[in-house]
PDB file of N, CA and C in Angstrom:
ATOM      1  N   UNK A   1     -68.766 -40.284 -24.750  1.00  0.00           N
ATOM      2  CA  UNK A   1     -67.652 -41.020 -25.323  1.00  0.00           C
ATOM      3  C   UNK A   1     -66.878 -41.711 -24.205  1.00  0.00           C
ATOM      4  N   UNK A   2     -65.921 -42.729 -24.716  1.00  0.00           N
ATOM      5  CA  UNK A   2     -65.769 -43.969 -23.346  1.00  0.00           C
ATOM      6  C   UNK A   2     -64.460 -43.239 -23.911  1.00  0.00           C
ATOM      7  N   UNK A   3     -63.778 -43.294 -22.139  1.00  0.00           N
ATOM      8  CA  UNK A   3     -62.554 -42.957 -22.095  1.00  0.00           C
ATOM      9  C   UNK A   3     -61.759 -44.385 -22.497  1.00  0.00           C
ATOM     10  N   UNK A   4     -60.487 -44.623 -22.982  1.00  0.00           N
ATOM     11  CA  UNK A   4     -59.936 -45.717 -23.395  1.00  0.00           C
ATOM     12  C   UNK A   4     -58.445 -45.373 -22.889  1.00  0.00           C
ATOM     13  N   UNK A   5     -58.133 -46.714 -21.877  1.00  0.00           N
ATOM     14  CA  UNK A   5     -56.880 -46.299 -21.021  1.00  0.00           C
ATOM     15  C   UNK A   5     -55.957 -47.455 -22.045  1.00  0.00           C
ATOM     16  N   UNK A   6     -54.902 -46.871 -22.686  1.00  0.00           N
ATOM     17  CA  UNK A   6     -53.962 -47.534 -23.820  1.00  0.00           C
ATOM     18  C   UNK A   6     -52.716 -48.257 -23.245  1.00  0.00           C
ATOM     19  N   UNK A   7     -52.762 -48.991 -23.566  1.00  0.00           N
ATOM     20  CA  UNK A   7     -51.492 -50.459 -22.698  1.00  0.00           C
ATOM     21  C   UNK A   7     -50.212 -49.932 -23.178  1.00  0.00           C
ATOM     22  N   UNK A   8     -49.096 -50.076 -22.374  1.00  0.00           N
ATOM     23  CA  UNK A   8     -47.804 -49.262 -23.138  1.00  0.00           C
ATOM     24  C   UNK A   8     -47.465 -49.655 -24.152  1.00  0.00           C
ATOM     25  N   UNK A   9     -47.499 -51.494 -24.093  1.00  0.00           N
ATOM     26  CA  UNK A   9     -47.065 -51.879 -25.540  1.00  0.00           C
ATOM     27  C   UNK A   9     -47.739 -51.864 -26.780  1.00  0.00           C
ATOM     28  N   UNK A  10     -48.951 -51.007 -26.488  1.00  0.00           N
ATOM     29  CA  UNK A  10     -50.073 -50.498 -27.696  1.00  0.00           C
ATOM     30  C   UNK A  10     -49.622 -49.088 -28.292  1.00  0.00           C
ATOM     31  N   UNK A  11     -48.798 -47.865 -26.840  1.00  0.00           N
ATOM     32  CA  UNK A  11     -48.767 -46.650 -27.157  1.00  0.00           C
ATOM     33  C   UNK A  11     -48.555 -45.954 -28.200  1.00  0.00           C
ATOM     34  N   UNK A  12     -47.383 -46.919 -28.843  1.00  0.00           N
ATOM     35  CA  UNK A  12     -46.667 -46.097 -30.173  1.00  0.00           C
ATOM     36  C   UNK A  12     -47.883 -46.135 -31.232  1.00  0.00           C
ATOM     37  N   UNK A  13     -48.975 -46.901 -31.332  1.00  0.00           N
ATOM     38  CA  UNK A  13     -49.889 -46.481 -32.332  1.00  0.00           C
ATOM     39  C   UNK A  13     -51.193 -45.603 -31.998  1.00  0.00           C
ATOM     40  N   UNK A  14     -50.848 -45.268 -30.639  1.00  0.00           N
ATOM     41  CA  UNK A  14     -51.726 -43.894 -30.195  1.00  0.00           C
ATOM     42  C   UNK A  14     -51.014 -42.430 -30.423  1.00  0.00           C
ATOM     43  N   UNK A  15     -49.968 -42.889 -30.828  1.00  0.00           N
ATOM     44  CA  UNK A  15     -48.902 -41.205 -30.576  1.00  0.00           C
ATOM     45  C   UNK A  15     -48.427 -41.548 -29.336  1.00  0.00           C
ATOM     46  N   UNK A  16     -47.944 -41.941 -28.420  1.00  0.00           N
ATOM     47  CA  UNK A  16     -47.710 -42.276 -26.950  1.00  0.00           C
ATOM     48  C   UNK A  16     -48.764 -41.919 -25.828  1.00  0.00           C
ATOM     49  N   UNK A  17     -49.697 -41.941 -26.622  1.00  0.00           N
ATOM     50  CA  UNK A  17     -50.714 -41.290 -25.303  1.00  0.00           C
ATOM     51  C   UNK A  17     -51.322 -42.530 -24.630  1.00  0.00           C
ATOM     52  N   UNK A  18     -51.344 -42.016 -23.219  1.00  0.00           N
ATOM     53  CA  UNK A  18     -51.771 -43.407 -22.176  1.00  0.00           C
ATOM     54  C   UNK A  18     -53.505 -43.178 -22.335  1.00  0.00           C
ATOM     55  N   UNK A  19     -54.331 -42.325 -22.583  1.00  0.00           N
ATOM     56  CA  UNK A  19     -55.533 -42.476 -22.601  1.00  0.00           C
ATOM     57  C   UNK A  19     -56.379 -41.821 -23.950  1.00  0.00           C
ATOM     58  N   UNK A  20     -56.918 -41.931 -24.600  1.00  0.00           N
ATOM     59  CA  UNK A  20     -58.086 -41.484 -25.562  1.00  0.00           C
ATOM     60  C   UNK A  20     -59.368 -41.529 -25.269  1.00  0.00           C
ATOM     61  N   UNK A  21     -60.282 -40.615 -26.230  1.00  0.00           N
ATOM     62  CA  UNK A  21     -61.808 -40.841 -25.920  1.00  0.00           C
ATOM     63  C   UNK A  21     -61.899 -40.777 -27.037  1.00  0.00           C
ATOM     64  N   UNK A  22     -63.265 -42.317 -27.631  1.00  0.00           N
ATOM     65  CA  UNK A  22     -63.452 -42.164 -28.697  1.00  0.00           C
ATOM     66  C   UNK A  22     -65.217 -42.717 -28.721  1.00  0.00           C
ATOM     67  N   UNK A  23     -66.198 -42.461 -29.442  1.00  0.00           N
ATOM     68  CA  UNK A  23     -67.432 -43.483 -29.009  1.00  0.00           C
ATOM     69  C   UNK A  23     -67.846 -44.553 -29.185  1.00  0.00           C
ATOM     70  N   UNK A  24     -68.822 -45.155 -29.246  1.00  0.00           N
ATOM     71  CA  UNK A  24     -69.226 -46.601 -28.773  1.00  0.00           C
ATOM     72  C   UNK A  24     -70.074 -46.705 -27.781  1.00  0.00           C
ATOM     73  N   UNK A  25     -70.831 -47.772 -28.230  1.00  0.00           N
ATOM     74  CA  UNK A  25     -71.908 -48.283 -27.385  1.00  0.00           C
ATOM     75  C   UNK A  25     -71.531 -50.070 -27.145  1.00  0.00           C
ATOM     76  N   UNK A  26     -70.541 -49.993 -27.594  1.00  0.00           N
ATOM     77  CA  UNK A  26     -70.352 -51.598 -27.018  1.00  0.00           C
ATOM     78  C   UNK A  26     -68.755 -51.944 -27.353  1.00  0.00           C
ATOM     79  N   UNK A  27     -68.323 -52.723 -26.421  1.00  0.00           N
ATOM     80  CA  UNK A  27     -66.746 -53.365 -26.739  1.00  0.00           C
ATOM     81  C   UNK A  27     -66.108 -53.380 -28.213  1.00  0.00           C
ATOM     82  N   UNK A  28     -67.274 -53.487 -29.089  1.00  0.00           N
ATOM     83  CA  UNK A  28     -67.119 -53.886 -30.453  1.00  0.00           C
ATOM     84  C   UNK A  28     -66.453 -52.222 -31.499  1.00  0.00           C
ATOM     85  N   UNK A  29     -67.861 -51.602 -30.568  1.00  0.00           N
ATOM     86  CA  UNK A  29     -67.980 -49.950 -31.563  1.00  0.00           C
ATOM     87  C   UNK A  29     -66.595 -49.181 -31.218  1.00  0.00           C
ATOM     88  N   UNK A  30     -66.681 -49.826 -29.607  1.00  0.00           N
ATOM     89  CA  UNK A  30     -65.150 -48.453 -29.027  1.00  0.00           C
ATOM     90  C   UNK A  30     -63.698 -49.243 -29.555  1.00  0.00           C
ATOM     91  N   UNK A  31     -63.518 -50.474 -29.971  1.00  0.00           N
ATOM     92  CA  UNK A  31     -62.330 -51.020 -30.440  1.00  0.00           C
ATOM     93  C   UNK A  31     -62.373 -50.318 -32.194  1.00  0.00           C
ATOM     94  N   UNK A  32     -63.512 -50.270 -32.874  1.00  0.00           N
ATOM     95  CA  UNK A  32     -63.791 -49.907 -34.070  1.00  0.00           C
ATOM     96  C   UNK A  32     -63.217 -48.580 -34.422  1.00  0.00           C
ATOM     97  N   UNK A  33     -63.792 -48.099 -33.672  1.00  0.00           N
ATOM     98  CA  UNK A  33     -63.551 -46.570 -33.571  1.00  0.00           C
ATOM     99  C   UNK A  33     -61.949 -46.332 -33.037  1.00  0.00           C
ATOM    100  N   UNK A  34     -61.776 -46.933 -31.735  1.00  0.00           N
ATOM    101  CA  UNK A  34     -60.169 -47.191 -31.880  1.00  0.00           C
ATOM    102  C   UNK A  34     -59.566 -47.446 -32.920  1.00  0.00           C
ATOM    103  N   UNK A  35     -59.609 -48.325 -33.940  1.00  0.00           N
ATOM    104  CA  UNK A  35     -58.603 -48.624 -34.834  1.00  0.00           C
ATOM    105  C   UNK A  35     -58.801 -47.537 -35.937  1.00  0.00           C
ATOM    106  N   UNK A  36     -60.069 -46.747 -35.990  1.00  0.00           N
ATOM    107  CA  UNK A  36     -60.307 -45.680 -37.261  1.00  0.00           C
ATOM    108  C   UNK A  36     -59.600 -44.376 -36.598  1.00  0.00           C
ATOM    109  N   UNK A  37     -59.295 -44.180 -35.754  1.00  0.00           N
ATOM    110  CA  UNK A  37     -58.765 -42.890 -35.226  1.00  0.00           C
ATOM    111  C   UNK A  37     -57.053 -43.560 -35.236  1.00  0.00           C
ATOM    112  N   UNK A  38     -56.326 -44.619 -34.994  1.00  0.00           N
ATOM    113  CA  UNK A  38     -55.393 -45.077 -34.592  1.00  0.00           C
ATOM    114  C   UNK A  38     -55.378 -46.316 -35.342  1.00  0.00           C
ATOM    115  N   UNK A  39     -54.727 -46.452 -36.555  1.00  0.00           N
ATOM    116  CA  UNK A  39     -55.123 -47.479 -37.240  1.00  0.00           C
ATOM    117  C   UNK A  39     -54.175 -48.640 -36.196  1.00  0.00           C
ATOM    118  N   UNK A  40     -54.518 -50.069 -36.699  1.00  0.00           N
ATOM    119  CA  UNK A  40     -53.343 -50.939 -35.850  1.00  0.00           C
ATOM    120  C   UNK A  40     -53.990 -51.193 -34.683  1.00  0.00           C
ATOM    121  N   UNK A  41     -55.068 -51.005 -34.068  1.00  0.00           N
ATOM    122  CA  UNK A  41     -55.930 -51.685 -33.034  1.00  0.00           C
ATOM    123  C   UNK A  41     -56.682 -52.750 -32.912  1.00  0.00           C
ATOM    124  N   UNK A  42     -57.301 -53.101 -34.117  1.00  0.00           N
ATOM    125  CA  UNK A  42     -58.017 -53.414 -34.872  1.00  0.00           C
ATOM    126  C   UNK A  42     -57.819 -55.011 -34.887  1.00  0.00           C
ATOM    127  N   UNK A  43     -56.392 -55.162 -35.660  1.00  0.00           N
ATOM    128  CA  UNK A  43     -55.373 -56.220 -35.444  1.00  0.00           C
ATOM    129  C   UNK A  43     -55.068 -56.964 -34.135  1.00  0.00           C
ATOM    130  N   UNK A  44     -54.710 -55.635 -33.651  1.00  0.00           N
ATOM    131  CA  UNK A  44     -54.158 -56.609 -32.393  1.00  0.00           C
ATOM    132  C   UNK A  44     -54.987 -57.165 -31.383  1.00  0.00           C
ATOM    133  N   UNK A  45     -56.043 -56.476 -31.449  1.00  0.00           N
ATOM    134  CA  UNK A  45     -56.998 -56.297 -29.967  1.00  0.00           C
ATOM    135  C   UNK A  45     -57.944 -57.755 -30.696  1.00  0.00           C
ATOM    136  N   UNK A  46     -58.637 -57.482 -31.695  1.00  0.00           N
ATOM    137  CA  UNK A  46     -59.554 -58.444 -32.071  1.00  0.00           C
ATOM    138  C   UNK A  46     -59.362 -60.042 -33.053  1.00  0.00           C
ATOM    139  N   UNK A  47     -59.840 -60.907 -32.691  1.00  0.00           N
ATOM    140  CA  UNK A  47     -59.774 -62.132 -33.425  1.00  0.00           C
ATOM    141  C   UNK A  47     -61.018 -62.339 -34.528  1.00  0.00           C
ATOM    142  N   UNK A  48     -61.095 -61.972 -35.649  1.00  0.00           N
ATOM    143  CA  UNK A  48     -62.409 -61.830 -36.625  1.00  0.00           C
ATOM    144  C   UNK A  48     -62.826 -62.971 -36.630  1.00  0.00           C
ATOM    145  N   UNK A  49     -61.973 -64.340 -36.375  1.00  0.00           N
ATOM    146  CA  UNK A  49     -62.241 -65.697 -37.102  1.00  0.00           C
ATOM    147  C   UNK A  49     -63.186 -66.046 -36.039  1.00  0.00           C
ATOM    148  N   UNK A  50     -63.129 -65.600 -34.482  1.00  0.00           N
ATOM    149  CA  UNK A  50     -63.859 -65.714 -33.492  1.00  0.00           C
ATOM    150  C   UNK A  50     -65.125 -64.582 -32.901  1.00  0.00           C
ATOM    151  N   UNK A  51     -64.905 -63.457 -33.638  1.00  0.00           N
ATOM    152  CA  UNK A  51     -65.597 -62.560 -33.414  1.00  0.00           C
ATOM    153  C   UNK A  51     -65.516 -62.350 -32.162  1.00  0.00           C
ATOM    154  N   UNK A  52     -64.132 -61.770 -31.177  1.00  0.00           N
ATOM    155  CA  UNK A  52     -63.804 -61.348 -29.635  1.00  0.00           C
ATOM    156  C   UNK A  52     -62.708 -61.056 -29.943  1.00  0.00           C
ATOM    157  N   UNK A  53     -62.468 -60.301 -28.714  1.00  0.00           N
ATOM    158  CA  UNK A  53     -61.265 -60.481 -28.343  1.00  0.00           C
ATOM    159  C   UNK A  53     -60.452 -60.984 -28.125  1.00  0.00           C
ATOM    160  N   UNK A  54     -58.860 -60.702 -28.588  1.00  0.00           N
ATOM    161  CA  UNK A  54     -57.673 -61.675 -29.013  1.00  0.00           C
ATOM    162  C   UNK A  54     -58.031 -62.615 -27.463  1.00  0.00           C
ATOM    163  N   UNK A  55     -57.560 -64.149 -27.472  1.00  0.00           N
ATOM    164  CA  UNK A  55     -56.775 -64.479 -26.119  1.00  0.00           C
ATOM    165  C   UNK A  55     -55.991 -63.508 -25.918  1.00  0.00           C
ATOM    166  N   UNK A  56     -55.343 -63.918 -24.327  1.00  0.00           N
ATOM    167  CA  UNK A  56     -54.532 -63.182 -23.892  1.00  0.00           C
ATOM    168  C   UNK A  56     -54.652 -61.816 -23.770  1.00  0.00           C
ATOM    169  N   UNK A  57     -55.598 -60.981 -23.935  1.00  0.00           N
ATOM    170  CA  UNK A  57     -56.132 -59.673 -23.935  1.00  0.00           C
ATOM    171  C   UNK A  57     -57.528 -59.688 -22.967  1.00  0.00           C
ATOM    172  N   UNK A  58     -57.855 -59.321 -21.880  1.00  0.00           N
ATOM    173  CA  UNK A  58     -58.545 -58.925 -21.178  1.00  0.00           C
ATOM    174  C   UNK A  58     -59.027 -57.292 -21.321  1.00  0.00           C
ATOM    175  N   UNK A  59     -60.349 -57.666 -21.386  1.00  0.00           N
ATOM    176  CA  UNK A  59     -61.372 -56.608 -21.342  1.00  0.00           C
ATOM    177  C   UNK A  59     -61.885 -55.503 -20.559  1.00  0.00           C
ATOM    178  N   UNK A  60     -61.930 -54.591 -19.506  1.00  0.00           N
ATOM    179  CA  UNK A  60     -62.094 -54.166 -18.373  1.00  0.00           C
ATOM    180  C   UNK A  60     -63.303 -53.195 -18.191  1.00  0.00           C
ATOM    181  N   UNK A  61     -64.532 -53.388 -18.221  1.00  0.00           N
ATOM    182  CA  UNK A  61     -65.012 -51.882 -18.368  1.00  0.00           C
ATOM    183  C   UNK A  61     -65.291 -51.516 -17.396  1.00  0.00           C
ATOM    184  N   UNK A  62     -65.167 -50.347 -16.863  1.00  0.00           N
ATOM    185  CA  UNK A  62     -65.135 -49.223 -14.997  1.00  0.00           C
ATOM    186  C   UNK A  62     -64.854 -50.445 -14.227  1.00  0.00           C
ATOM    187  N   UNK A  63     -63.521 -51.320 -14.145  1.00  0.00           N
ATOM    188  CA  UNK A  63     -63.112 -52.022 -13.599  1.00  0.00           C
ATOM    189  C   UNK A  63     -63.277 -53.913 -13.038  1.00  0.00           C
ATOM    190  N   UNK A  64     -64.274 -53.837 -14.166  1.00  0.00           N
ATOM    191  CA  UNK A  64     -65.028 -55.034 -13.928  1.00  0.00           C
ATOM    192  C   UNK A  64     -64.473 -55.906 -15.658  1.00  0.00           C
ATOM    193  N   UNK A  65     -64.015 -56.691 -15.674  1.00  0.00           N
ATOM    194  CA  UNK A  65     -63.854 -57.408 -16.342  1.00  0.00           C
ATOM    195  C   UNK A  65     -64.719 -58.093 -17.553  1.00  0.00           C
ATOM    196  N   UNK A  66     -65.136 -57.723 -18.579  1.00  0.00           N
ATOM    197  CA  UNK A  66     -65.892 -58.674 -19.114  1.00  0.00           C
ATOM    198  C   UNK A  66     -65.283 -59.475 -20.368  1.00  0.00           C
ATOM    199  N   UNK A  67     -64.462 -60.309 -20.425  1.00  0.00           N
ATOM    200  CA  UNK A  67     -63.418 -61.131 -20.702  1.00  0.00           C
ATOM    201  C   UNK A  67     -62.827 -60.489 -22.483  1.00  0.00           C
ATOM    202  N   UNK A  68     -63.668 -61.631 -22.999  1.00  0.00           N
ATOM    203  CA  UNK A  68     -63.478 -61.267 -24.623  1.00  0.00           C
ATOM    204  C   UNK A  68     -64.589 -60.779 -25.230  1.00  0.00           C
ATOM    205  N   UNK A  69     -65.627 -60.210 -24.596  1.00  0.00           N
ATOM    206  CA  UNK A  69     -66.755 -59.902 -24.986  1.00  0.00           C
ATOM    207  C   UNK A  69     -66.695 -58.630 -26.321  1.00  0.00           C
ATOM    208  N   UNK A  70     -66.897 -58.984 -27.195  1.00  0.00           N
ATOM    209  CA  UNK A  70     -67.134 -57.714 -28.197  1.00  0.00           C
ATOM    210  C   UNK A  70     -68.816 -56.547 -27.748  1.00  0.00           C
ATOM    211  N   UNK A  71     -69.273 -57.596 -27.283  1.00  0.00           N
ATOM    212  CA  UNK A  71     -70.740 -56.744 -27.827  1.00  0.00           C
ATOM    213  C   UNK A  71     -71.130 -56.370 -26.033  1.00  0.00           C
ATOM    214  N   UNK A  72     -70.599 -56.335 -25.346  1.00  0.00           N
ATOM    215  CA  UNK A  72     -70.764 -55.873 -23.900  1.00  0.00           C
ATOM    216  C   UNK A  72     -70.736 -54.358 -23.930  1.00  0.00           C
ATOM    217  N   UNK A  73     -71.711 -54.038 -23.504  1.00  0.00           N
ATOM    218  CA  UNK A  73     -72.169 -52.719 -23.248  1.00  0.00           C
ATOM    219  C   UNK A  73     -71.122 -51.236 -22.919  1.00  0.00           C
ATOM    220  N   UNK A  74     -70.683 -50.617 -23.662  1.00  0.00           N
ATOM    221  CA  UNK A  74     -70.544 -49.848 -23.313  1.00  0.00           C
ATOM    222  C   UNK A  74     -71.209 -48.094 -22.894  1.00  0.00           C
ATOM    223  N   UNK A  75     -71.162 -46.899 -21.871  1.00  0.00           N
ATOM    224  CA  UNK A  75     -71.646 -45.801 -21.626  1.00  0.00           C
ATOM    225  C   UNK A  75     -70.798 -44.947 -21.784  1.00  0.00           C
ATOM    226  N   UNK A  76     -71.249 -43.858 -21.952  1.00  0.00           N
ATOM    227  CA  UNK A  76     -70.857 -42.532 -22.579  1.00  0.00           C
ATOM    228  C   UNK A  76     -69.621 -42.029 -21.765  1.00  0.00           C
ATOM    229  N   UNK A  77     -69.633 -41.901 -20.421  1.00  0.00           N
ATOM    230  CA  UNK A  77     -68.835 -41.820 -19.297  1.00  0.00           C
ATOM    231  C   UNK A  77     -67.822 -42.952 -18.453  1.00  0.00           C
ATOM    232  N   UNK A  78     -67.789 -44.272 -19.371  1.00  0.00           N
ATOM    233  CA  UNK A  78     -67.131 -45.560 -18.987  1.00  0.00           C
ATOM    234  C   UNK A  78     -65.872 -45.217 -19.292  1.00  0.00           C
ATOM    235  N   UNK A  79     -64.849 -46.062 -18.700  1.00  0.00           N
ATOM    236  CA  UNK A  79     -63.470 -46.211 -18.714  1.00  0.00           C
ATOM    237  C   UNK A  79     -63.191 -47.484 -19.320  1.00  0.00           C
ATOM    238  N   UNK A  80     -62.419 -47.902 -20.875  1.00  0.00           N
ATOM    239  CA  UNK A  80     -62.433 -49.497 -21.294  1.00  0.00           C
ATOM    240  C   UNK A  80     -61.060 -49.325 -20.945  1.00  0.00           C
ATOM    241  N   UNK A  81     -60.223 -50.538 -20.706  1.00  0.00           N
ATOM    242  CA  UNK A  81     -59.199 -50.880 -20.358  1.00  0.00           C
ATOM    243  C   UNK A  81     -58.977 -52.623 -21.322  1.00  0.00           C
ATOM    244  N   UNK A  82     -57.878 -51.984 -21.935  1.00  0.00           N
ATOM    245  CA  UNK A  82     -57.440 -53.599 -22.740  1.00  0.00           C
ATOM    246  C   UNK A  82     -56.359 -53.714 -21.890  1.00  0.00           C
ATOM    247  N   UNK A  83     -55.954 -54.948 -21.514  1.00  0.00           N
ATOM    248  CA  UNK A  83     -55.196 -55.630 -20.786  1.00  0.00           C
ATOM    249  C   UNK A  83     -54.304 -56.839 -21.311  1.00  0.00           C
ATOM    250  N   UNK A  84     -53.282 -57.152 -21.752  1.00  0.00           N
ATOM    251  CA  UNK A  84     -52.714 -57.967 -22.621  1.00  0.00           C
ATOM    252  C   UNK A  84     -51.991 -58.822 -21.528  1.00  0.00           C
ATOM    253  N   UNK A  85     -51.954 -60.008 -21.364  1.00  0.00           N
ATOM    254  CA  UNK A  85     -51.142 -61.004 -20.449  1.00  0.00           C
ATOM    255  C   UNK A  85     -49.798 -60.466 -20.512  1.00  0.00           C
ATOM    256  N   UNK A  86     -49.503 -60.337 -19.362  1.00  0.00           N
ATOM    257  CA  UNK A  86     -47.861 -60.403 -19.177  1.00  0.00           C
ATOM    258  C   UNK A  86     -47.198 -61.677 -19.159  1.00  0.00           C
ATOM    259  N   UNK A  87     -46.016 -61.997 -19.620  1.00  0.00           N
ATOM    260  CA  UNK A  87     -45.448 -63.652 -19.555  1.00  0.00           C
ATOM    261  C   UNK A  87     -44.828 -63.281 -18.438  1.00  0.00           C
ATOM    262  N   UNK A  88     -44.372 -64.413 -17.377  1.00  0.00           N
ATOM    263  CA  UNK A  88     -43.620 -64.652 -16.723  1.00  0.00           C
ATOM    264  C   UNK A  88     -43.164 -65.296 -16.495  1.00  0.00           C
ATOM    265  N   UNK A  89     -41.829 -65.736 -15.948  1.00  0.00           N
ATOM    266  CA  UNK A  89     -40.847 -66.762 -15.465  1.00  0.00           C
ATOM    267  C   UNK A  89     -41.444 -67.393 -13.968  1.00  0.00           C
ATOM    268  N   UNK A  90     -40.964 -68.585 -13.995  1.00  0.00           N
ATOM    269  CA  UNK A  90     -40.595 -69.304 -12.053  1.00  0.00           C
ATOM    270  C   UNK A  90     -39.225 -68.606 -11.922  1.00  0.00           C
ATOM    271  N   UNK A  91     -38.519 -68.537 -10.732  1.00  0.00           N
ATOM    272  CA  UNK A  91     -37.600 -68.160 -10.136  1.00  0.00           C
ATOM    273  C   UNK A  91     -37.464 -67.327  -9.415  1.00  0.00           C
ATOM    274  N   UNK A  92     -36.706 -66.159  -9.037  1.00  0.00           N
ATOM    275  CA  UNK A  92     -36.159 -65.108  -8.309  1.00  0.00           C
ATOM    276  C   UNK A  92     -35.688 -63.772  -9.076  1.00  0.00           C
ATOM    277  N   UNK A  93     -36.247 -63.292  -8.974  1.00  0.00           N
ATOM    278  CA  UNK A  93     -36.324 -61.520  -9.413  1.00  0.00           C
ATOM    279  C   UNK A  93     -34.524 -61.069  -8.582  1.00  0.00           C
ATOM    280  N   UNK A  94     -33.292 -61.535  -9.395  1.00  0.00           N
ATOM    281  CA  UNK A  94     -32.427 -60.481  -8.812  1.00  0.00           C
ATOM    282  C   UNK A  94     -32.114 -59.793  -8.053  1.00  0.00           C
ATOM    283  N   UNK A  95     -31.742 -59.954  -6.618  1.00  0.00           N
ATOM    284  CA  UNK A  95     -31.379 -59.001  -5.350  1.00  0.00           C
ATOM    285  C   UNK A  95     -32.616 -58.237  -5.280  1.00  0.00           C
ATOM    286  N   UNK A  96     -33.856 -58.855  -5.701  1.00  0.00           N
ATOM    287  CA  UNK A  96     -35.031 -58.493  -4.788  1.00  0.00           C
ATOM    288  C   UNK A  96     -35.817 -59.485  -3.850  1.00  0.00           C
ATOM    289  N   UNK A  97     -34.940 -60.847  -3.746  1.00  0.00           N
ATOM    290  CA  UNK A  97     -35.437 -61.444  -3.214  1.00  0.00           C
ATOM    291  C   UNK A  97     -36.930 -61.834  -3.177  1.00  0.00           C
ATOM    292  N   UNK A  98     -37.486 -61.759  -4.306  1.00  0.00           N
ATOM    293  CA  UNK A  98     -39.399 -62.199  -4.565  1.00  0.00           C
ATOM    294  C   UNK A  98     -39.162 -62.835  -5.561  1.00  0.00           C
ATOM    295  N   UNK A  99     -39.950 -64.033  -5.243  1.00  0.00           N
ATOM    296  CA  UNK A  99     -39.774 -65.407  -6.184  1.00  0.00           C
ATOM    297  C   UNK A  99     -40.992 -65.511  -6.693  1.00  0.00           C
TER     298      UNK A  99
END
C-alpha cells in the first residue's frame, strides 16, 4: 500500500492526519481509494472532464514528479504526494526583508 503524504489544506477531510496508506497501482487507484476511505478527494484532486489531475495540483511519486498523470504507476512501498500551487504576491515579506 502507497503511503499518501496529505497537504494541510486537504487535512480536515483526512481527520487531520498528515499521512495515510491506502492501495493502488496507479495515480488513478490511490486517489480512488483516497476519496473512498476520505470522501472529498475525489473532487478536489481530480478533473473527470480531462481525466488528470486538477491544474494547479502537482503529482509527486518517491519524489519525482509526474505532473497530472492519473495512470502513472504506482508500488506497494511508494510515497504519493499531492501538491497544490501556492499563490503568491511581488513585494516584501514584512520586517523580513525577502522580496
Amino acid at each position: 500500500m502507497a503511503t499518501v503524504w496529505i497537504p494541510t489544506p486537504y487535512r480536515e477531510l483526512a481527520g487531520g492526519a498528515s499521512t495515510v496508506v491506502v492501495p493502488g497501482a496507479t495515480v488513478r487507484q490511490v486517489t480512488r481509494n483516497l476519496d473512498s476511505a476520505y470522501p472529498g478527494f475525489w473532487e478536489r484532486l481530480v478533473d473527470d472532464e480531462r481525466d488528470r489531475i486538477r491544474a494547479g495540483i502537482t503529482v509527486v511519486v518517491n519524489g519525482v514528479s509526474v505532473g497530472y498523470a492519473l495512470y502513472e504507476p504506482v508500488g506497494e512501498d511508494d510515497e504519493v504526494h499531492y501538491l497544490p500551487a501556492i499563490a503568491g504576491g511581488a513585494g516584501q515579506l514584512q520586517g523580513t526583508g525577502i522580496q
